[in-house]
N, C-alpha and C. Protein backbone atom coordinates (compact mmCIF):
# COMPACT_ATOMS: atom_id res chain seq x y z
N UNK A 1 119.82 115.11 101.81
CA UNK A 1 120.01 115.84 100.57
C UNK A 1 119.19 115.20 99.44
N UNK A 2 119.37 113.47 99.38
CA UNK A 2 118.56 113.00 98.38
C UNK A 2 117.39 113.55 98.31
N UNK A 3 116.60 113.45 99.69
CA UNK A 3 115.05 113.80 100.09
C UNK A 3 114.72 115.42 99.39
N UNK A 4 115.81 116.15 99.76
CA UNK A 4 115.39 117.27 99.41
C UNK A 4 115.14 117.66 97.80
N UNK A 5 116.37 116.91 97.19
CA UNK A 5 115.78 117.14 95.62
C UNK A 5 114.77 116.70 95.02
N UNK A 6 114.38 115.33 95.82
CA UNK A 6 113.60 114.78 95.01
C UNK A 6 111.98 115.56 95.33
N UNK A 7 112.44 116.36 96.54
CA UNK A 7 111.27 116.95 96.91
C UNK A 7 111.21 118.78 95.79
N UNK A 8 112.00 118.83 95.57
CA UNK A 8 112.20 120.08 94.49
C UNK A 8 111.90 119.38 93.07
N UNK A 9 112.32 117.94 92.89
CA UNK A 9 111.66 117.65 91.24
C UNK A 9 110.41 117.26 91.80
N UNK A 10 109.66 116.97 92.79
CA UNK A 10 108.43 116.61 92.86
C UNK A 10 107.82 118.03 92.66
N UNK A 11 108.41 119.30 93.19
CA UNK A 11 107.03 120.49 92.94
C UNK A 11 107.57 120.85 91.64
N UNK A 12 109.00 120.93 91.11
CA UNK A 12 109.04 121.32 89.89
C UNK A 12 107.78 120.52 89.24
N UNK A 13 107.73 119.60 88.89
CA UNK A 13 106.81 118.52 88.41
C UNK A 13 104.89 118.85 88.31
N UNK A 14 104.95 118.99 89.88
CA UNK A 14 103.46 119.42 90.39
C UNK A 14 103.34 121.16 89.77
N UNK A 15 103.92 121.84 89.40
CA UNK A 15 103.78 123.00 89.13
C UNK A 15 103.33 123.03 87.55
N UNK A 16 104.28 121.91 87.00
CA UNK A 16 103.95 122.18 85.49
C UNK A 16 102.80 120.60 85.13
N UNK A 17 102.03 120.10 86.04
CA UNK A 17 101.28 119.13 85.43
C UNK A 17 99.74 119.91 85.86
N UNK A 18 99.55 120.50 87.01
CA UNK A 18 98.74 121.49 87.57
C UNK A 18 97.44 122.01 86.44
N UNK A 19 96.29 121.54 87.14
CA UNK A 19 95.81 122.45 85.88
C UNK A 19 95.68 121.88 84.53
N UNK A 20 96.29 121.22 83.75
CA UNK A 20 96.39 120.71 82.24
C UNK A 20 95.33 119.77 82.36
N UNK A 21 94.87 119.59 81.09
CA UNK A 21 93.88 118.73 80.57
C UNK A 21 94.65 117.26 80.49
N UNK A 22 94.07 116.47 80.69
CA UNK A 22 94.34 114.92 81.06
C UNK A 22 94.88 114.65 79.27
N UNK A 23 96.10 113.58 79.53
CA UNK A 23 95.92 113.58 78.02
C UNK A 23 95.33 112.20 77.61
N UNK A 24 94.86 112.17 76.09
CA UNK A 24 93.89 111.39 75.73
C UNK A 24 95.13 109.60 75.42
N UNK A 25 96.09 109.68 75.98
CA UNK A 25 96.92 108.74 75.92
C UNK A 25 96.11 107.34 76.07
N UNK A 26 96.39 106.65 74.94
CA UNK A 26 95.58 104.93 75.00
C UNK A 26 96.59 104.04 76.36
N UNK A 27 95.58 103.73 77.15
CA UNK A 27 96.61 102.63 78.54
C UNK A 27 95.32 101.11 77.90
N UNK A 28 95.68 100.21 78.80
CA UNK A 28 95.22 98.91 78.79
C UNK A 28 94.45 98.51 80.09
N UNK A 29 93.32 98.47 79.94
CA UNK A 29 92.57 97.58 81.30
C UNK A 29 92.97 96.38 81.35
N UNK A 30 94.12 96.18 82.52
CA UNK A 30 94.02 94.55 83.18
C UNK A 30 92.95 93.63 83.53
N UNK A 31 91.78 94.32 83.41
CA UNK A 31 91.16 93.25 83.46
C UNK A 31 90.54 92.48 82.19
N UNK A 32 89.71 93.37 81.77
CA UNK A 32 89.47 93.23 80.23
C UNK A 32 89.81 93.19 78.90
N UNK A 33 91.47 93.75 79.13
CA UNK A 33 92.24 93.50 78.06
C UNK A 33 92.25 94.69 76.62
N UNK A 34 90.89 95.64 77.22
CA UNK A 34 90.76 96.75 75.95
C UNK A 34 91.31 98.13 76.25
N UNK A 35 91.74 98.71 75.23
CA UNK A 35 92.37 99.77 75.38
C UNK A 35 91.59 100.91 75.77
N UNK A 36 92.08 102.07 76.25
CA UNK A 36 90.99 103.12 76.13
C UNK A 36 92.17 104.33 76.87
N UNK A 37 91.21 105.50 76.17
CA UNK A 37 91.60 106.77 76.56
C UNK A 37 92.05 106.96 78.50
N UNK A 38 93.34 107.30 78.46
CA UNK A 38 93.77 107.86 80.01
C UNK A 38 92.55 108.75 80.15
N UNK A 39 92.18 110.04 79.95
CA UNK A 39 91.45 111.07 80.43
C UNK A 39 89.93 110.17 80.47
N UNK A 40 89.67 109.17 79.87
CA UNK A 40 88.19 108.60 80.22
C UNK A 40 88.31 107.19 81.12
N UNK A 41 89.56 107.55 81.90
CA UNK A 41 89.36 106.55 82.91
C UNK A 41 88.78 107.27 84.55
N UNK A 42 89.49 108.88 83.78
CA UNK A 42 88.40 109.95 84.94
C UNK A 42 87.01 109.97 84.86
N UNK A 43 85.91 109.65 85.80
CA UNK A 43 84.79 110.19 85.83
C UNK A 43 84.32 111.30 86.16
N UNK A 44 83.71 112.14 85.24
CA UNK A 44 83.64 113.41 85.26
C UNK A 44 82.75 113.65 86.38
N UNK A 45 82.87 114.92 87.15
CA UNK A 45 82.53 115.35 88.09
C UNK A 45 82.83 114.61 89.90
N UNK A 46 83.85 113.69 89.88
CA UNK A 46 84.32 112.73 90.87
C UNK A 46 85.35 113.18 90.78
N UNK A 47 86.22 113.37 92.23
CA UNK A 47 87.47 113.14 91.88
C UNK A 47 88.05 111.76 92.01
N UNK A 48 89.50 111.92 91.52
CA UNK A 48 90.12 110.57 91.10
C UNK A 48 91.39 110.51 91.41
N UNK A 49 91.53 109.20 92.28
CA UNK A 49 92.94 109.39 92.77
C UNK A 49 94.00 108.20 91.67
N UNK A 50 95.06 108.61 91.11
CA UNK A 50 95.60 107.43 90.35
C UNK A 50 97.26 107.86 90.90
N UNK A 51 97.32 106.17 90.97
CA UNK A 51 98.92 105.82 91.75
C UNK A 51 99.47 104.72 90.50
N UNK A 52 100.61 105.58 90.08
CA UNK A 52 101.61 104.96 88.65
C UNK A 52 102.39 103.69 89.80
N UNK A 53 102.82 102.69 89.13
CA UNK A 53 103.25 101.90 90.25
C UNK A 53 104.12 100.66 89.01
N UNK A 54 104.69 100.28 89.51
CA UNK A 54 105.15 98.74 88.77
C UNK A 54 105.54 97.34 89.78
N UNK A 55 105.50 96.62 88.99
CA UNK A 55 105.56 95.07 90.01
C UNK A 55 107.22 95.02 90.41
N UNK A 56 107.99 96.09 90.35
CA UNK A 56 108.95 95.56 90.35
C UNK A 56 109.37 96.85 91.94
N UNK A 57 108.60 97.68 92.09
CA UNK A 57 108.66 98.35 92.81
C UNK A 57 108.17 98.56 94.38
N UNK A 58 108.96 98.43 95.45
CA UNK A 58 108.68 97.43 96.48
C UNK A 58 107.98 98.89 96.72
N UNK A 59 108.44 100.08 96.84
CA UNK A 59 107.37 101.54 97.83
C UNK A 59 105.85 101.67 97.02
N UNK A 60 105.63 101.30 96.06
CA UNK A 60 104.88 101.39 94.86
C UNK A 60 103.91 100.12 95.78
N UNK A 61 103.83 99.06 95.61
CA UNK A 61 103.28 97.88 96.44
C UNK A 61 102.63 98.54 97.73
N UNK A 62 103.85 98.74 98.42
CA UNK A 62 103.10 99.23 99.69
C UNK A 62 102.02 100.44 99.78
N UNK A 63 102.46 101.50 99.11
CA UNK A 63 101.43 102.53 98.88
C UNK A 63 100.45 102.11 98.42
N UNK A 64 99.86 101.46 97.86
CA UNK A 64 98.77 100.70 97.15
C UNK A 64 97.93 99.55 97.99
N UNK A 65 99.13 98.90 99.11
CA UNK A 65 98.56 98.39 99.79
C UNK A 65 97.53 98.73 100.63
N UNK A 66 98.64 100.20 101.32
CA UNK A 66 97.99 100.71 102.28
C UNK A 66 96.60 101.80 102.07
N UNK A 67 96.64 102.23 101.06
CA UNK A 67 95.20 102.85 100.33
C UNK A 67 94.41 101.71 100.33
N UNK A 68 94.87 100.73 99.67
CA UNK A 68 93.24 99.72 99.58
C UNK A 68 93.16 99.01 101.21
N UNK A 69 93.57 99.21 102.23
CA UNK A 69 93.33 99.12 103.23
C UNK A 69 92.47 100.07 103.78
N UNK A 70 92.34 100.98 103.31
CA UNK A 70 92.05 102.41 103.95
C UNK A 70 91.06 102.77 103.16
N UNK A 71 90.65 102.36 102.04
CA UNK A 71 89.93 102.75 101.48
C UNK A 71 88.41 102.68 101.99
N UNK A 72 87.76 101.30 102.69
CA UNK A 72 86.46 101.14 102.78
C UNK A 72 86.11 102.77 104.41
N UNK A 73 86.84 103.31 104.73
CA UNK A 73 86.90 103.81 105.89
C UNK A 73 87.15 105.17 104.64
N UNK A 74 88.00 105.75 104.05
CA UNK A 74 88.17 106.95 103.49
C UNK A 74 86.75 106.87 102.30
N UNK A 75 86.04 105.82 101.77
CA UNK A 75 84.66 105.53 100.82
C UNK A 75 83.54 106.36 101.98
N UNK A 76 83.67 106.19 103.33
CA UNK A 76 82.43 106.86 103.99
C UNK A 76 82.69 108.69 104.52
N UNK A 77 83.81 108.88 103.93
CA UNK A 77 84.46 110.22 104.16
C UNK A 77 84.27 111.20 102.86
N UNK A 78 84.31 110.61 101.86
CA UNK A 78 84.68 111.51 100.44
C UNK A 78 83.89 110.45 99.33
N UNK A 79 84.04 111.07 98.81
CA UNK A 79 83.10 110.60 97.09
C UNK A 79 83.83 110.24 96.16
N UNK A 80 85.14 109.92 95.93
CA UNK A 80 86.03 109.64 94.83
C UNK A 80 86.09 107.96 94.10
N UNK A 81 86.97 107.92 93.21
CA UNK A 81 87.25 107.01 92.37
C UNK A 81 88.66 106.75 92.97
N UNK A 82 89.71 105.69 92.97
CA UNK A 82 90.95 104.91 93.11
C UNK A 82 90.84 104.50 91.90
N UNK A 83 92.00 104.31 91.24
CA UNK A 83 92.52 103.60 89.98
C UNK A 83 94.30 103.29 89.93
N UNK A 84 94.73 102.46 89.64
CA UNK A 84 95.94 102.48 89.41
C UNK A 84 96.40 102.25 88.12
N UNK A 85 97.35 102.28 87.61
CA UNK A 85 98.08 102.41 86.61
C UNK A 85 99.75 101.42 86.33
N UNK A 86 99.93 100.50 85.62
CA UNK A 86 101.42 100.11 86.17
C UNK A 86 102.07 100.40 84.92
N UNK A 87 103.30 100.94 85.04
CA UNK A 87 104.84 101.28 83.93
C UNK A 87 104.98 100.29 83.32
N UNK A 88 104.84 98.74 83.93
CA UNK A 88 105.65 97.72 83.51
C UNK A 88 105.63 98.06 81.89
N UNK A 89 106.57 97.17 81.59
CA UNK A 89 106.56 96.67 79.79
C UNK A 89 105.36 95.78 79.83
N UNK A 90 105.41 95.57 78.31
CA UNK A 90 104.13 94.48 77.95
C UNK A 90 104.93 93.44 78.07
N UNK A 91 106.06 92.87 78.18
CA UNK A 91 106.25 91.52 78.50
C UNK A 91 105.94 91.04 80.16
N UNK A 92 105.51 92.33 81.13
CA UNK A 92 105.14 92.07 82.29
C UNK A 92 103.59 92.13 82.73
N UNK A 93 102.79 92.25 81.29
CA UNK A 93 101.68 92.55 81.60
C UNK A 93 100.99 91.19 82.52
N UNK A 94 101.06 90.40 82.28
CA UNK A 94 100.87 89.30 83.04
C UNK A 94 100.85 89.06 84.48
N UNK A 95 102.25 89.76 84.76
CA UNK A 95 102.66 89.35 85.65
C UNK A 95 101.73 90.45 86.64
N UNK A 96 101.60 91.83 86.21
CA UNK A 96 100.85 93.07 87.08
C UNK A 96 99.66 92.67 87.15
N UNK A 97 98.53 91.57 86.23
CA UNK A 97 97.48 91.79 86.58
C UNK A 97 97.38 90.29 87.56
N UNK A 98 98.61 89.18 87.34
CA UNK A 98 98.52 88.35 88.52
C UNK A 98 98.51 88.83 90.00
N UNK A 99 99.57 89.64 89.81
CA UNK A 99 99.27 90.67 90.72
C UNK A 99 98.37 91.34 91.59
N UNK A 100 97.75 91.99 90.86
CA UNK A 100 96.44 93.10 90.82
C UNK A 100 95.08 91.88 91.61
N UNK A 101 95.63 90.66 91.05
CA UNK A 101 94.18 89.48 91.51
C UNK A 101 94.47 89.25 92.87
N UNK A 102 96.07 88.44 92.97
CA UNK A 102 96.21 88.37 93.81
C UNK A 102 96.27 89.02 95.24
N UNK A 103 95.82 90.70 94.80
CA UNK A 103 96.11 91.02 96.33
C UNK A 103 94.46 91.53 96.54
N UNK A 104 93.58 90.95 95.71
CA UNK A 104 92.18 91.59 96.20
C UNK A 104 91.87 92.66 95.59
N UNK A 105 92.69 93.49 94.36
CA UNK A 105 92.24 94.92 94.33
C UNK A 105 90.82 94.99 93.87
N UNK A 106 90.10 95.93 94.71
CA UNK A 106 88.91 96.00 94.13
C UNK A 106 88.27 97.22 92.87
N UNK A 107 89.45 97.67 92.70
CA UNK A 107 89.59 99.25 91.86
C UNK A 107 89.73 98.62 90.57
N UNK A 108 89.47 99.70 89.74
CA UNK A 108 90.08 99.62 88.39
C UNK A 108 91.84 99.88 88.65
N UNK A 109 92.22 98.93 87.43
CA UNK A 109 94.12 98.36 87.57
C UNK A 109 94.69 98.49 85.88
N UNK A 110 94.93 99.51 85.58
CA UNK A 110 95.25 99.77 84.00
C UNK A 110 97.38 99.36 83.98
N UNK A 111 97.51 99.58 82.48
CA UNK A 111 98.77 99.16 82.01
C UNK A 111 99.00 100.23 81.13
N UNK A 112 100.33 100.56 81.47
CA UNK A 112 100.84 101.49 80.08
C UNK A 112 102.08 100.78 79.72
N UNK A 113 101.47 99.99 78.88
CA UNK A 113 102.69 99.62 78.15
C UNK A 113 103.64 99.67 77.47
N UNK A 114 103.34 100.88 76.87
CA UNK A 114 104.69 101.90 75.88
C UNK A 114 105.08 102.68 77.08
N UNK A 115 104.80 103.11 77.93
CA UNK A 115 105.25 104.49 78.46
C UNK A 115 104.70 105.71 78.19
N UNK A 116 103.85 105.33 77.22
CA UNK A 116 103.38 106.61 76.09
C UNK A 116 102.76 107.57 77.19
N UNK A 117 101.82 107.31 78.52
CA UNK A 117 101.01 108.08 79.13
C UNK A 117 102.26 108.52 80.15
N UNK A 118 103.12 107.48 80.50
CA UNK A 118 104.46 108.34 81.23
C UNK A 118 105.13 109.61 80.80
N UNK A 119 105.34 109.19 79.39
CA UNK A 119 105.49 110.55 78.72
C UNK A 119 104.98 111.55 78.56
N UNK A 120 103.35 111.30 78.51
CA UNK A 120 102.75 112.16 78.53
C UNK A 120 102.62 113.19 79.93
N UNK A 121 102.53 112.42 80.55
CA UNK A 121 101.99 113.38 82.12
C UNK A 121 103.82 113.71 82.50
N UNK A 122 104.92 113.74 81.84
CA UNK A 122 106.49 113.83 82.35
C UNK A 122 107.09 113.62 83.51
N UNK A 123 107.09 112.36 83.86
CA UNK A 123 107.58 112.07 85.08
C UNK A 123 108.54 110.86 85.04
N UNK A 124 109.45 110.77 85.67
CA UNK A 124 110.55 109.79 85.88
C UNK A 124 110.36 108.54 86.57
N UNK A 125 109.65 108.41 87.30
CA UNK A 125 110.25 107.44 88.25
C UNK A 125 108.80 107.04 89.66
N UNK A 126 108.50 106.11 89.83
CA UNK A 126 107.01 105.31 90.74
C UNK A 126 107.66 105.05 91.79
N UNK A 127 106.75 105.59 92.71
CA UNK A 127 105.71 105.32 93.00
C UNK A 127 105.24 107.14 92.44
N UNK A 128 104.65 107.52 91.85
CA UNK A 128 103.89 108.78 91.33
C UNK A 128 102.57 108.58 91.67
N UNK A 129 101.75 109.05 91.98
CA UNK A 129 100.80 109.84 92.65
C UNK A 129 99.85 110.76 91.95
N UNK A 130 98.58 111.00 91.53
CA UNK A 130 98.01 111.81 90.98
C UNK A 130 96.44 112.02 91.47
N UNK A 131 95.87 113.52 91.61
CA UNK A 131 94.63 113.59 92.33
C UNK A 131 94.09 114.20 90.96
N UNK A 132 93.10 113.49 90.37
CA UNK A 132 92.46 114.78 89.29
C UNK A 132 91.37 115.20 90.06
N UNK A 133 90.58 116.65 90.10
CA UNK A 133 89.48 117.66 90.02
C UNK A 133 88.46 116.94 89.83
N UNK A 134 88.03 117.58 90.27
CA UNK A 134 85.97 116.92 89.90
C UNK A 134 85.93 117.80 88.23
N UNK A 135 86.76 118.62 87.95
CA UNK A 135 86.57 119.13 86.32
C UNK A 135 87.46 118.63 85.85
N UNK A 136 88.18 117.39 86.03
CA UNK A 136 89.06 116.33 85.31
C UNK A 136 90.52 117.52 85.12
N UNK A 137 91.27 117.89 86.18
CA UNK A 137 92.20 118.62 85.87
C UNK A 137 93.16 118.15 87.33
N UNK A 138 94.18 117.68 86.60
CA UNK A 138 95.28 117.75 87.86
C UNK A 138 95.15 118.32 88.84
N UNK A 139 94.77 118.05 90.05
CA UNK A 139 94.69 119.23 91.48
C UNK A 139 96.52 118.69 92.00
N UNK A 140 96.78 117.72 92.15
CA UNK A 140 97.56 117.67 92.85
C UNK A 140 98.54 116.27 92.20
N UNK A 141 100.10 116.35 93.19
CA UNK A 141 101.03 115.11 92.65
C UNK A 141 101.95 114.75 93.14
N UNK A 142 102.40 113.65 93.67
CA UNK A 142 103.55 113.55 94.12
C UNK A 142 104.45 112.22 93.78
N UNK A 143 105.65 112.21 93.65
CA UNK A 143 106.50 111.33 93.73
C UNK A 143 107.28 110.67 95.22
N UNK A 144 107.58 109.47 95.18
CA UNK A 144 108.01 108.64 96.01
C UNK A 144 106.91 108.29 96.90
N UNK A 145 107.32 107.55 97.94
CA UNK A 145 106.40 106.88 99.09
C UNK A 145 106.83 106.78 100.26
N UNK A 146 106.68 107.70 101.42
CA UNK A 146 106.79 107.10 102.82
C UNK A 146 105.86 106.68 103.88
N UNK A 147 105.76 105.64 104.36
CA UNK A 147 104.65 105.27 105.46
C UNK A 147 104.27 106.47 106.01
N UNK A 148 103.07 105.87 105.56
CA UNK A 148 101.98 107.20 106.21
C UNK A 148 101.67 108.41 105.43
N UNK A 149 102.33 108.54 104.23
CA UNK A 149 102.03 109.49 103.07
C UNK A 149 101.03 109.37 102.60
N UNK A 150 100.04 108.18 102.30
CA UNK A 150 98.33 108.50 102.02
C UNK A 150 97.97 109.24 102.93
N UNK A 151 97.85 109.64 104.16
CA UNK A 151 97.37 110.46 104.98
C UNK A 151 97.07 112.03 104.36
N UNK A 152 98.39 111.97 103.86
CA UNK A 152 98.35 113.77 103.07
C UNK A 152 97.52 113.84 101.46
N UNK A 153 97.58 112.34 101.15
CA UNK A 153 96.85 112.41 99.74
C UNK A 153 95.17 112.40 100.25
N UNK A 154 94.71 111.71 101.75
CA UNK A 154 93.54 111.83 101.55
C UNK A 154 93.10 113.17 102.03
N UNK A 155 93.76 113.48 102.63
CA UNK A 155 93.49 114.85 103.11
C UNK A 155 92.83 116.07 101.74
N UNK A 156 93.82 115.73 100.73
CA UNK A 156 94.06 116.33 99.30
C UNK A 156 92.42 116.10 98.74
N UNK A 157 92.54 115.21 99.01
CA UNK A 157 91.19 114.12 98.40
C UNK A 157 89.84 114.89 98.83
N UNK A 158 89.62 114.94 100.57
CA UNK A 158 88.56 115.49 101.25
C UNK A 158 88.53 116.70 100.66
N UNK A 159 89.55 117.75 100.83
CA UNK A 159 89.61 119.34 100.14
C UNK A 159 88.59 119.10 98.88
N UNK A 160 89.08 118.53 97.85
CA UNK A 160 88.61 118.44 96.62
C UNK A 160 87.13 118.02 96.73
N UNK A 161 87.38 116.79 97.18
CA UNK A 161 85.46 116.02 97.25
C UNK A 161 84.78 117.05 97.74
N UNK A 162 85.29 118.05 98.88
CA UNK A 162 84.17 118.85 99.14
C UNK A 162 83.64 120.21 98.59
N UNK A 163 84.51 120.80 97.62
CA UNK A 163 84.97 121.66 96.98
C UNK A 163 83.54 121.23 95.58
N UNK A 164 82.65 122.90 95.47
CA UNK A 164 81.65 122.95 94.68
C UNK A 164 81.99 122.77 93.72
């Protein structure tokens, strides 16, 4: 029963983020420390896969793991960008980009530290999931994480990358 609602607020969700223009919400690069526009962390005409995540979130970890495992093998399949994003507060910023070092990521690793871009895109709860368009527009979204669920995001991914 849990599964099933959360699978009804996941398309409620995907229905109304669909389509909309990225919003111009300020997040934080972990690496560099400067702020910048959510919608110009998309590169235009690429698509872009971004996974909301926090350090405190054990399905969030693993999904992230298992993409950057998969990634140098899904890089000779499709044309896209990986980026992640973490919820934490700013008193954890520290701790996400110790994080972010420690496990090798080779992607861009941003911070929203108000929540402000959580709010913006309306969603509750990480591991969240997001595919933008090669025209920088939501194609696709999902909430939670089960082993083996990148499978269906890259799938999402190939559609798009190949898509004129």
């Amino acid at each position: 029963m849990k599964k099933l609602l959360l699978a009804v607020a996941g398309l409620f969700l995907a229905i109304n983020l669909h389509a909309q223009d990225l919003p111009k919400t300020q997040i934080k690069d972990l690496n560099s420390g400067k702020k910048l526009a959510f919608n110009d962390v998309v590169e235009k005409g690429k698509v872009t896969v971004i996974s909301f995540w926090a350090t405190w979130c054990i399905p969030c970890k693993k999904e992230i793991k298992n993409i950057s495992a998969a990634l140098p093998a899904w890089k000779k399949e499709a044309d896209f960008n990986y980026v992640t994003v973490s919820i934490d507060e700013v008193r954890a910023e520290g701790i996400a980009r110790t994080y972010a070092v420690s496990q090798g990521w080779t992607f861009s690793f941003y911070i929203d530290v108000n929540s402000d871009l959580k709010r913006s895109l309306n969603f509750q709860s990480v591991p969240f999931t997001v595919i933008i368009d090669k025209n920088g527009k939501i194609a696709f979204s999902h909430i939670g994480y089960e082993e083996g669920g990148e499978a269906e995001v890259f799938k999402k991914v190939k559609e798009l990358a190949a898509a004129k």
